[in-house]
Protein backbone atom coordinates (compact mmCIF):
# COMPACT_ATOMS: atom_id res chain seq x y z
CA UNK A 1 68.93 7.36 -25.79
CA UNK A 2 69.61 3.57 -24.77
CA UNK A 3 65.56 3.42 -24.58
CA UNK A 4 64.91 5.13 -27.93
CA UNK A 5 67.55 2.47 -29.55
CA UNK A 6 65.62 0.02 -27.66
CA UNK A 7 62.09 1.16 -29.06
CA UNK A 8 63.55 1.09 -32.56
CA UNK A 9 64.79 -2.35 -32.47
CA UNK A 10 61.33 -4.01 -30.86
CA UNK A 11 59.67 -1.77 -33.91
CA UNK A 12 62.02 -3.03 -36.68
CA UNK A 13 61.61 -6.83 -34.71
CA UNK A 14 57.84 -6.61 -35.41
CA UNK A 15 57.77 -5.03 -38.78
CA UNK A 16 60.29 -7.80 -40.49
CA UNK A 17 57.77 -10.68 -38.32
CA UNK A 18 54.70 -8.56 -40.09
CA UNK A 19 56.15 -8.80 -43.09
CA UNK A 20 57.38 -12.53 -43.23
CA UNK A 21 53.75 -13.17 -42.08
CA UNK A 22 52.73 -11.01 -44.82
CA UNK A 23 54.98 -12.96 -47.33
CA UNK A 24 53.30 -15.90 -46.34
CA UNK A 25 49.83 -14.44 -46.91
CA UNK A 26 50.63 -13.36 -50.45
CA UNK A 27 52.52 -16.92 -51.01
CA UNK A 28 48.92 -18.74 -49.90
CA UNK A 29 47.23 -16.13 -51.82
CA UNK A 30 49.38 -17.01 -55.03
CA UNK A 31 49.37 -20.20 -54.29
CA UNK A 32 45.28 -20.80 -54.00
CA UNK A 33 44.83 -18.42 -57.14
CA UNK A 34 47.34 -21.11 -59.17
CA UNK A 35 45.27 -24.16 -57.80
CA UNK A 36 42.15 -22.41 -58.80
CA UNK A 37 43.84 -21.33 -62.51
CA UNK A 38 45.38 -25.08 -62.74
CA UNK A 39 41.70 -26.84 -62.00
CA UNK A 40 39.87 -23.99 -64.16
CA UNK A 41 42.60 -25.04 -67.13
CA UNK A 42 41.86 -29.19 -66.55
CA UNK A 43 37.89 -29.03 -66.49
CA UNK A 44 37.67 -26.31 -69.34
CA UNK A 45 40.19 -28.12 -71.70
CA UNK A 46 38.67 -31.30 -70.40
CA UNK A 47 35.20 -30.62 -71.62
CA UNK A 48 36.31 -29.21 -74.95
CA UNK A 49 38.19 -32.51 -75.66
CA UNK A 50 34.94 -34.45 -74.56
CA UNK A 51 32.99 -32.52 -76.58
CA UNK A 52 34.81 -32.95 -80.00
CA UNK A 53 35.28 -36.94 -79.04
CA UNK A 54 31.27 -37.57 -77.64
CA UNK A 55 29.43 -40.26 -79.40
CA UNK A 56 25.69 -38.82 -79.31
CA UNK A 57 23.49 -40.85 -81.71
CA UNK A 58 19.88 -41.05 -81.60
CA UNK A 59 18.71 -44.67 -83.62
CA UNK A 60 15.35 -45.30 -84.07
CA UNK A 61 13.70 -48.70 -84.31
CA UNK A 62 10.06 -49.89 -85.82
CA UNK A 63 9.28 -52.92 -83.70
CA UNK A 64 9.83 -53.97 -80.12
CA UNK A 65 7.98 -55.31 -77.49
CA UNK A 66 8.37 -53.38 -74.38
CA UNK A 67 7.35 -53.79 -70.40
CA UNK A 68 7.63 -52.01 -67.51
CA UNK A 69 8.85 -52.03 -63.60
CA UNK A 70 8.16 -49.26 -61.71
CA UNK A 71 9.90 -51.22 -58.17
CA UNK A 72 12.58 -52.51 -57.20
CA UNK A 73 11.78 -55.59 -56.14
CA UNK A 74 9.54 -56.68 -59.23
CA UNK A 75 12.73 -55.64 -61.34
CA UNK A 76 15.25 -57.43 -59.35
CA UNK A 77 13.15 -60.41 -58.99
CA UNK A 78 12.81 -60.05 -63.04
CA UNK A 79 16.37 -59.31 -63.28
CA UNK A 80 17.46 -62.88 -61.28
CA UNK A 81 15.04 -65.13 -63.29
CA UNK A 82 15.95 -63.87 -66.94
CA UNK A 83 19.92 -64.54 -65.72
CA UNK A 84 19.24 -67.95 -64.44
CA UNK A 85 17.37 -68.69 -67.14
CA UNK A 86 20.16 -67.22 -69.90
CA UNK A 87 21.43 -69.91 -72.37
CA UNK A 88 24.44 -68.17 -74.02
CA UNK A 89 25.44 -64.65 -72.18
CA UNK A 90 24.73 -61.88 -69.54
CA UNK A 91 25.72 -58.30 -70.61
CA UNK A 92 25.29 -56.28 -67.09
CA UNK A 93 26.13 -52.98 -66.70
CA UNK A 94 25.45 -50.39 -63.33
CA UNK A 95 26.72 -47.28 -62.29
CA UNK A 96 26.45 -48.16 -58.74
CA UNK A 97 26.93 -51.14 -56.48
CA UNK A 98 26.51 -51.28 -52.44
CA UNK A 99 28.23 -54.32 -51.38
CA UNK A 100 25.27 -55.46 -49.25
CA UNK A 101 23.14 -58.54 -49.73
CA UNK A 102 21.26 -57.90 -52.66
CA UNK A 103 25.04 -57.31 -54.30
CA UNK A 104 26.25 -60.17 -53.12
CA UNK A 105 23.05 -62.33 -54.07
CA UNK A 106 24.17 -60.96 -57.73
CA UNK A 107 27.67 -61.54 -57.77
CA UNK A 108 27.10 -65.24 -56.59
CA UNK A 109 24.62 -65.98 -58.82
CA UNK A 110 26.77 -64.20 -62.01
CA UNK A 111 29.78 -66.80 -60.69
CA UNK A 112 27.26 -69.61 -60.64
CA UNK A 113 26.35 -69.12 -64.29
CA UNK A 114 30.33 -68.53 -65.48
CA UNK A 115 30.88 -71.61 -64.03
CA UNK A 116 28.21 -73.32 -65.81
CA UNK A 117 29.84 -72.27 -68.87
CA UNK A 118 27.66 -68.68 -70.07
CA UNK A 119 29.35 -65.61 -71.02
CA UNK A 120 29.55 -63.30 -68.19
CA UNK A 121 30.30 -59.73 -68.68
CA UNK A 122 30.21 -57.44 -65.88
CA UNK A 123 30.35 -53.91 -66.40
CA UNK A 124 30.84 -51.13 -63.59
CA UNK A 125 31.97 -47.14 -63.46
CA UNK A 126 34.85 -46.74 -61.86
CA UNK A 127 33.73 -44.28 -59.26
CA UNK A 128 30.59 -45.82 -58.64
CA UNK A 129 31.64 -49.27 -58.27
CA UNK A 130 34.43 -48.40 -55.72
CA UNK A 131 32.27 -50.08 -52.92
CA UNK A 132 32.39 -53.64 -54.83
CA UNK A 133 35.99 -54.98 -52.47
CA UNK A 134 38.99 -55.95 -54.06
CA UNK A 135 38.17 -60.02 -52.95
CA UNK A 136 35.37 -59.94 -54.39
CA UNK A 137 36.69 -58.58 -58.08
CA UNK A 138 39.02 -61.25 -57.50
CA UNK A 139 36.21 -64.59 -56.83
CA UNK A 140 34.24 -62.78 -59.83
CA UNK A 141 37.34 -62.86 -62.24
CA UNK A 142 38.32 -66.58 -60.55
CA UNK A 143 34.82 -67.82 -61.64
CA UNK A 144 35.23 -66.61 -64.91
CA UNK A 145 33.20 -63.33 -64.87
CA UNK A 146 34.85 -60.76 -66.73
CA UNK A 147 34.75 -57.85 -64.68
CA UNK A 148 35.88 -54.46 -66.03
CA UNK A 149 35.46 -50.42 -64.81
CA UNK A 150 34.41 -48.14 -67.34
CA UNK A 151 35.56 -44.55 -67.49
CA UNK A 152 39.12 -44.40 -65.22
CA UNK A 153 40.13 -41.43 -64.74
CA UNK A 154 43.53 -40.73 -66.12
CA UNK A 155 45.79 -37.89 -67.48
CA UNK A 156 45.18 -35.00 -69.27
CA UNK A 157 42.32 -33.58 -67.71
CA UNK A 158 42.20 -35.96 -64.47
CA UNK A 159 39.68 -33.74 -62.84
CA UNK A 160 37.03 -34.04 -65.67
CA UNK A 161 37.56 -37.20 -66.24
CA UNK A 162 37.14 -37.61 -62.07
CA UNK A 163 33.58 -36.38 -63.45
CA UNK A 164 33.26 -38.08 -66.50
CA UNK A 165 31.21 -40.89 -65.55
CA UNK A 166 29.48 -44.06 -66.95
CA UNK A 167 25.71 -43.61 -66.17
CA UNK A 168 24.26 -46.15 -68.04
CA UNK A 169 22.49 -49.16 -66.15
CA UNK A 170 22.30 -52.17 -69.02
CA UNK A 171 21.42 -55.92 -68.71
CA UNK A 172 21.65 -57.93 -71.67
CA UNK A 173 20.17 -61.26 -72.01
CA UNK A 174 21.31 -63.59 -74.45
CA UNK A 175 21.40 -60.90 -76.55
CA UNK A 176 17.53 -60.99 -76.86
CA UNK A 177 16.24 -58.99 -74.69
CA UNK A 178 17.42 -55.62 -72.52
CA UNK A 179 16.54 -53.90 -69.50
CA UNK A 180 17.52 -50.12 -69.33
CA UNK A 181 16.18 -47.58 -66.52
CA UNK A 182 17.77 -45.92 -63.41
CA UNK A 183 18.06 -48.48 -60.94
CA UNK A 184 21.24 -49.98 -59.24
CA UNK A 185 22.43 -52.60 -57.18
CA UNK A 186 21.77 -51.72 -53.64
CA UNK A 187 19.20 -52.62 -50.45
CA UNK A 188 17.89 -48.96 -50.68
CA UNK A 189 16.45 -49.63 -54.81
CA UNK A 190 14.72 -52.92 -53.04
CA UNK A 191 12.74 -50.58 -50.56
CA UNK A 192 14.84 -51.92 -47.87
CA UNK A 193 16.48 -48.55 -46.28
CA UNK A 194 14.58 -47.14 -43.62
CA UNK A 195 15.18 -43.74 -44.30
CA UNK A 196 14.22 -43.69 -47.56
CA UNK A 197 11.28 -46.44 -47.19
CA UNK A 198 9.61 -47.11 -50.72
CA UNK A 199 11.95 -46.58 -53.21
CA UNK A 200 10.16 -45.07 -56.58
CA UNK A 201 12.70 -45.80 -59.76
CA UNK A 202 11.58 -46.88 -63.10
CA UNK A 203 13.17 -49.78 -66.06
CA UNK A 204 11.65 -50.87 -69.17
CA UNK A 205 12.52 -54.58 -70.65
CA UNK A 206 12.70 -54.36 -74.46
CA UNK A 207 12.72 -57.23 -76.99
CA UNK A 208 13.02 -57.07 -80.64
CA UNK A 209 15.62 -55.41 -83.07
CA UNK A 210 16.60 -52.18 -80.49
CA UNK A 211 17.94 -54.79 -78.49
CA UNK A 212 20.80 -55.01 -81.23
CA UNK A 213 21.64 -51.63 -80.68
CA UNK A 214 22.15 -51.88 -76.93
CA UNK A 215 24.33 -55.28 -77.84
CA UNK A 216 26.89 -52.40 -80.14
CA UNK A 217 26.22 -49.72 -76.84
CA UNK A 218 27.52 -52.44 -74.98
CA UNK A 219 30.72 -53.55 -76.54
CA UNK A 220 31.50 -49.69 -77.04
CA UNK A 221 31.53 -49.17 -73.77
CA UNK A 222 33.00 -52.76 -72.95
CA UNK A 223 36.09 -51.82 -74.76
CA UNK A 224 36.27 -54.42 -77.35
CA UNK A 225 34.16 -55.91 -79.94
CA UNK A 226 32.44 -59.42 -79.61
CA UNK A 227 30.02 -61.90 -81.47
CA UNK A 228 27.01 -60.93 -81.97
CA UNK A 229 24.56 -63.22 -82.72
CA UNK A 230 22.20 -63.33 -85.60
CA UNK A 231 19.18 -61.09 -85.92
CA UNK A 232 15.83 -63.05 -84.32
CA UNK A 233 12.43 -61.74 -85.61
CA UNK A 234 11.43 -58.48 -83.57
CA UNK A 235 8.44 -58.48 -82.11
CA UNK A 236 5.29 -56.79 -82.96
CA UNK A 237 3.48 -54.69 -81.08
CA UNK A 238 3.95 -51.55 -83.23
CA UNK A 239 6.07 -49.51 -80.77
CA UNK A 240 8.35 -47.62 -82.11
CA UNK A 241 11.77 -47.28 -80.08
CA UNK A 242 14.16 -44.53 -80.26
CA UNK A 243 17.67 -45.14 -78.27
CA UNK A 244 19.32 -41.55 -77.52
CA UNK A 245 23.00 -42.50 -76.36
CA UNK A 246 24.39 -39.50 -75.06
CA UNK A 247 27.62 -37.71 -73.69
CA UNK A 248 28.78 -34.27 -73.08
CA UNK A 249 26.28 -32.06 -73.90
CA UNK A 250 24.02 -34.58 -76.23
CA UNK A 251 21.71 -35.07 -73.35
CA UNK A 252 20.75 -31.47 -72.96
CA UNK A 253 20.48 -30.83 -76.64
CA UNK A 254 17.93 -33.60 -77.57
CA UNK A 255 16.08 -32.70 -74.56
CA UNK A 256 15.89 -28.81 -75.41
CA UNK A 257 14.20 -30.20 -79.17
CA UNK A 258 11.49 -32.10 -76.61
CA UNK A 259 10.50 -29.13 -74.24
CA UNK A 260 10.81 -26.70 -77.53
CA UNK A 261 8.09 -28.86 -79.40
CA UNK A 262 5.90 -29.38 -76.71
CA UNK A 263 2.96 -28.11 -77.67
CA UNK A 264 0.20 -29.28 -74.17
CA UNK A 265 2.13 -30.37 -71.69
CA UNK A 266 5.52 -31.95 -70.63
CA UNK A 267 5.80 -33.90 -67.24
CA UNK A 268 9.41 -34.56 -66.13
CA UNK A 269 10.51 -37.31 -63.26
CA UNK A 270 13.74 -36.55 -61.61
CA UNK A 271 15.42 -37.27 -58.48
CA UNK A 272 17.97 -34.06 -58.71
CA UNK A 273 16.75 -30.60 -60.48
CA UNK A 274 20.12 -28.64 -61.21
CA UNK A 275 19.58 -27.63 -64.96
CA UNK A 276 21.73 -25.91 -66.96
CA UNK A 277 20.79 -22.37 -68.01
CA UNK A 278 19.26 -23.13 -71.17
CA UNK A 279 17.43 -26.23 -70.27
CA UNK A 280 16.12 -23.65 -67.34
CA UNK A 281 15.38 -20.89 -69.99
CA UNK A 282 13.58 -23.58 -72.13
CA UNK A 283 11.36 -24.96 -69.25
CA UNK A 284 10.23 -21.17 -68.16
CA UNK A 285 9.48 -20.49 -71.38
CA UNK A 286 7.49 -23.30 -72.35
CA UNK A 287 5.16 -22.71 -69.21
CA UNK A 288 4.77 -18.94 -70.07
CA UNK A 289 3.65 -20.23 -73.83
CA UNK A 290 0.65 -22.23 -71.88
CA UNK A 291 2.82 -25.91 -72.05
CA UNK A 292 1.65 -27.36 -68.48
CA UNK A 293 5.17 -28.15 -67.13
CA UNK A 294 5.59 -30.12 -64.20
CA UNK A 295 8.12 -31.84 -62.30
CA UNK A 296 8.52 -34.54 -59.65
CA UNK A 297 11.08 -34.89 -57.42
CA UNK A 298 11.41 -36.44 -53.86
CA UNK A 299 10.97 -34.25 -50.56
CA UNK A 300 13.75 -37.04 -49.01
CA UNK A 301 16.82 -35.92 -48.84
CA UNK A 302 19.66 -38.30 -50.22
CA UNK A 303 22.36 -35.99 -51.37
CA UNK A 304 21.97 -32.79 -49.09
CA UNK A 305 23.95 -30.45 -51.26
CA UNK A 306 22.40 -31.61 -54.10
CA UNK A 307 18.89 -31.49 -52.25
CA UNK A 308 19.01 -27.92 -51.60
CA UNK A 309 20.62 -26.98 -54.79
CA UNK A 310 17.39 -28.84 -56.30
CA UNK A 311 14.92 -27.01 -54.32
CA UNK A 312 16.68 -23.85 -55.28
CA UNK A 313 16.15 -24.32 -58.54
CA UNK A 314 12.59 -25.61 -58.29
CA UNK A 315 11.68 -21.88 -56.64
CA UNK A 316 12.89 -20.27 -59.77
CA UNK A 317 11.04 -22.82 -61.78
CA UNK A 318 7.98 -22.28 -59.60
CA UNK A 319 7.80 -18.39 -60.29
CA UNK A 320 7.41 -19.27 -64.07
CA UNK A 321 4.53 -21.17 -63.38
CA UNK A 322 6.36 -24.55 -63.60
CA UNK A 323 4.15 -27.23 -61.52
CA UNK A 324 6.60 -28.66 -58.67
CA UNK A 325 5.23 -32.14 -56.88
CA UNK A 326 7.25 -33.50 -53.83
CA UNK A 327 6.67 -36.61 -53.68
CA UNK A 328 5.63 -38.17 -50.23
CA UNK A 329 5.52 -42.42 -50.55
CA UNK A 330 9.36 -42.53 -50.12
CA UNK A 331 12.03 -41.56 -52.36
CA UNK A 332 11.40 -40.97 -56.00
CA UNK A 333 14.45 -41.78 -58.31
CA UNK A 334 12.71 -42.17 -61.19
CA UNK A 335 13.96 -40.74 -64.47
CA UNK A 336 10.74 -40.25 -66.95
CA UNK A 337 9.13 -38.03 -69.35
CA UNK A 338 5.83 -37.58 -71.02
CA UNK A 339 4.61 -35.58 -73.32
CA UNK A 340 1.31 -34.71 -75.53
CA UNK A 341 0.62 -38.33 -75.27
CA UNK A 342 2.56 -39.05 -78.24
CA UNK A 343 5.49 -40.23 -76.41
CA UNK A 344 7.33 -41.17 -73.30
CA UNK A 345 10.93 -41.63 -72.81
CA UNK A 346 12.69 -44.07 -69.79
CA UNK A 347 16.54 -43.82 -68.88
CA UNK A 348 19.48 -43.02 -66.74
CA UNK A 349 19.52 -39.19 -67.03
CA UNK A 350 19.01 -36.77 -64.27
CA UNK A 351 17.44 -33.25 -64.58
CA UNK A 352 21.01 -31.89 -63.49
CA UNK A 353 24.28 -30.77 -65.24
CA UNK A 354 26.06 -33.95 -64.53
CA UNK A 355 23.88 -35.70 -67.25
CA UNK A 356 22.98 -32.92 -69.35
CA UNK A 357 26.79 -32.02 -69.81
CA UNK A 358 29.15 -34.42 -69.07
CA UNK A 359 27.92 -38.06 -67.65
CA UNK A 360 27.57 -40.88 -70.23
CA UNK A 361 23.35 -41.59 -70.25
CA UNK A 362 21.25 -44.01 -72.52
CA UNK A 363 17.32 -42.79 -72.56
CA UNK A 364 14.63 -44.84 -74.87
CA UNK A 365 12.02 -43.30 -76.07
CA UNK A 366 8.76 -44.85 -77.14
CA UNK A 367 6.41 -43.61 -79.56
CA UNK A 368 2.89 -45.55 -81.26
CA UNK A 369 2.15 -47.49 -78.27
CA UNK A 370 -0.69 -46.37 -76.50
CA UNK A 371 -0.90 -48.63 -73.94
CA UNK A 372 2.66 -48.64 -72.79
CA UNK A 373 2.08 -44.92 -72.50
CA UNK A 374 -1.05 -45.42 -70.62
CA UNK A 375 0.74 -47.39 -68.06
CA UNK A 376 3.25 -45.27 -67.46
CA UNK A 377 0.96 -42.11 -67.31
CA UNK A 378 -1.08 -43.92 -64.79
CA UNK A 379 1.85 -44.10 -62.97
CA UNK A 380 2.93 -40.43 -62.85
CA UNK A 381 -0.85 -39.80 -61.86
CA UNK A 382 -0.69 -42.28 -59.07
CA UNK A 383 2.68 -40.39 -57.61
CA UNK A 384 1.25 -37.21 -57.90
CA UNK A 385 -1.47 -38.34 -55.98
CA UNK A 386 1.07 -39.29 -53.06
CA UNK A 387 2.66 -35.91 -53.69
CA UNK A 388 1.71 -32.54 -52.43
CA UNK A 389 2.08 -29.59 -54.74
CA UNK A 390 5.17 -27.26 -53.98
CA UNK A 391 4.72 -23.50 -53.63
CA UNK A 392 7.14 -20.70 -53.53
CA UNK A 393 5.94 -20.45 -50.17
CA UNK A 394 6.55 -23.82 -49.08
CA UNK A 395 10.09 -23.83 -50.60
CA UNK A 396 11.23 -20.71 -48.53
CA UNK A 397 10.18 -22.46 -45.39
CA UNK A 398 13.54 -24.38 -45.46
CA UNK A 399 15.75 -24.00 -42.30
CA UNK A 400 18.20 -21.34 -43.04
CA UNK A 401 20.97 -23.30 -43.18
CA UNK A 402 19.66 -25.20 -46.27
CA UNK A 403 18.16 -21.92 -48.20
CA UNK A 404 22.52 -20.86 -47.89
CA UNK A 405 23.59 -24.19 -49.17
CA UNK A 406 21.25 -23.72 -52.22
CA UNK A 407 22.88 -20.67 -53.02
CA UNK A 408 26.50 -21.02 -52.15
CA UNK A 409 26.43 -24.28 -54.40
CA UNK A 410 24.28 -22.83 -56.99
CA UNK A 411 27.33 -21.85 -59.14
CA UNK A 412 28.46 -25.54 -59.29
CA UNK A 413 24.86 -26.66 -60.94
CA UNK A 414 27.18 -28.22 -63.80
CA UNK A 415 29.05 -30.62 -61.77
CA UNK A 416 26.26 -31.72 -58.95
């Protein structure tokens, strides 16, 4: 009897320990599901609120006299000279700064030039520009640069706006002339990273009237208005510019109206290929119409999630008959397009969901200029010649490992 009591009480010990471990269980369970609810709520609510505020304008121009750099050091070395030689004002604007020499070559010579009495403006995303230290915001501000971040997050919707970024990359001299493209401030866009080698990115210099509406982009995104100087003469050369300032989901609507009136073929240069559904749909279908589709995008890896994600997609894209190149001579970051040879288009958007959907971009298109468009489709020819042509094949070698991290983060396309 005094054993049967005894069995009873051990049973009754372990059942009330299973179930406070199963209370816990169901408490973590709850408590994950809430999280999940809570960050589904933010993001959802948060793109809805972005999407009824977004300023997407496309404004075309007649005139402008437009160049290209296709490296980083011919841009930076560009870049440097047209600041030293400024006579009023620098407008500068990056998503991303590595506080490494290059960076700090810039930052001294933008405190030089406040101190010699021109307008200094300096421009940075909040999230990108985290690596720029507190010190040296302080020297900047000391010199009289005025230094501000774009984009904080803050409440409602923290977590989109955690997302919400600035992507634009803007220099403004004097008001006179603009460079716009996807390079940063870093020793990896100079070719000077090992692992990545040659660094492939791509900026066009404009000069005429478009560079009036980068000067409003500007002080938009600046936060408050300032002078703007009189109108010069454009310059003729009979390009005509189109600036496509997007947010939300402006980006993946204008380029949806390219790939849908493509009538020969569409080439696309991007470092990251995570497209939405539709922009997906759109490409697949354009290819099985008889549009020659193709894409470039680096065989480096610089983001790995985002990599494999990339390739991911590009197999799907491949089975439609869309031409894949993986580019060989280093890492290609450029962000281009060209199409029918009627017109080209240079900016700061990515082929993923982050600039389709949410990011801040500025893209320029330019139409009527044959030789600007000869230039740069000599220079998608010349990277495709360093490329080698992707097959399904080819893709599904992948180690395992990165085929499963394609997949598992597939569902995330919009945010990566």
């Amino acid at each position: 009897m005094i054993h049967d009591i005894g069995y009873i009480c051990k049973a009754y010990y372990y059942l009330r320990k299973g179930g406070q471990y199963m209370y816990i269980f169901f408490l973590l369970l709850a408590l994950l599901f809430l999280i999940i609810v809570l960050v589904w709520v933010d993001l959802s609510l948060g793109r809805k609120y972005s999407k009824r505020n977004a300023v997407n304008q496309l404004v075309g121009h007649k005139h402008a006299f437009v160049s290209k750099f296709d490296d980083g050091v011919n841009f930076y070395d560009a870049l440097i000279r047209d600041i030293k030689a400024a006579q009023m004002s620098v407008d500068i604007q990056f998503f991303l700064v590595k506080w490494d020499k290059p960076t700090q070559q810039l930052t001294e010579l933008l405190q030089k030039r406040a101190q010699e009495g021109i307008k200094i403006r300096f421009l940075l995303d909040r999230i990108g520009g985290y690596r720029l230290p507190r010190k040296e915001r302080k020297r900047l501000r000391q010199s009289g640069v005025m230094l501000r971040f774009a984009n904080i997050p803050r409440f409602p919707y923290f977590l989109y706006n955690l997302n919400f970024r600035n992507h634009r990359k803007v220099t403004i001299i004097d008001q006179r002339s603009v460079y716009i493209g996807g390079f940063n401030i870093g020793k990896e866009y100079l070719s000077k990273e090992p692992r990545f080698g040659f660094w492939r990115d791509c900026v066009v210099k404009l000069e005429g009237e478009a560079v009036y509406t980068f000067v409003q982009l500007f002080a938009s995104d600046w936060g408050d208005p300032f002078h703007v100087l009189p109108k010069q003469s454009p310059a003729l050369d009979g390009a005509q510019i189109e600036v496509v300032i997007t947010e939300s989901a402006g980006y993946e609507d204008w380029l949806l109206h390219q790939i849908h009136h493509a009538r020969e073929y569409l080439y696309i240069g991007t470092p990251y290929c995570a497209p939405t559904r539709r922009v997906e749909a759109a490409l697949k279908r354009a290819s099985e119409r008889g549009v020659d589709v193709r894409l470039m995008l680096p065989s480096k890896v610089d983001h790995y999630v985002v990599n494999q994600v990339s390739f991911h997609f590009a197999r799907r894209l491949l089975q439609h008959g869309v031409r894949i190149n993986l580019y060989q001579n280093g890492f290609y970051h450029a962000k281009i397009l060209l199409s029918d040879g009627l017109w080209c288009a240079v900016g700061s958007a990515n082929l993923d969901g982050r600039s389709l959907l949410i990011n801040k971009e500025l893209t320029v298109t330019i139409r009527e200029n044959d030789l600007f468009y000869a230039q740069l489709l000599a220079l998608w020819k010349k990277d495709e010649q360093s490329s080698i042509a992707a097959s399904v094949k080819t893709i599904q070698k992948r180690p395992w490992i990165a085929k499963v991290t394609g997949i598992l983060f597939r569902p995330l396309r919009n945010y990566l």
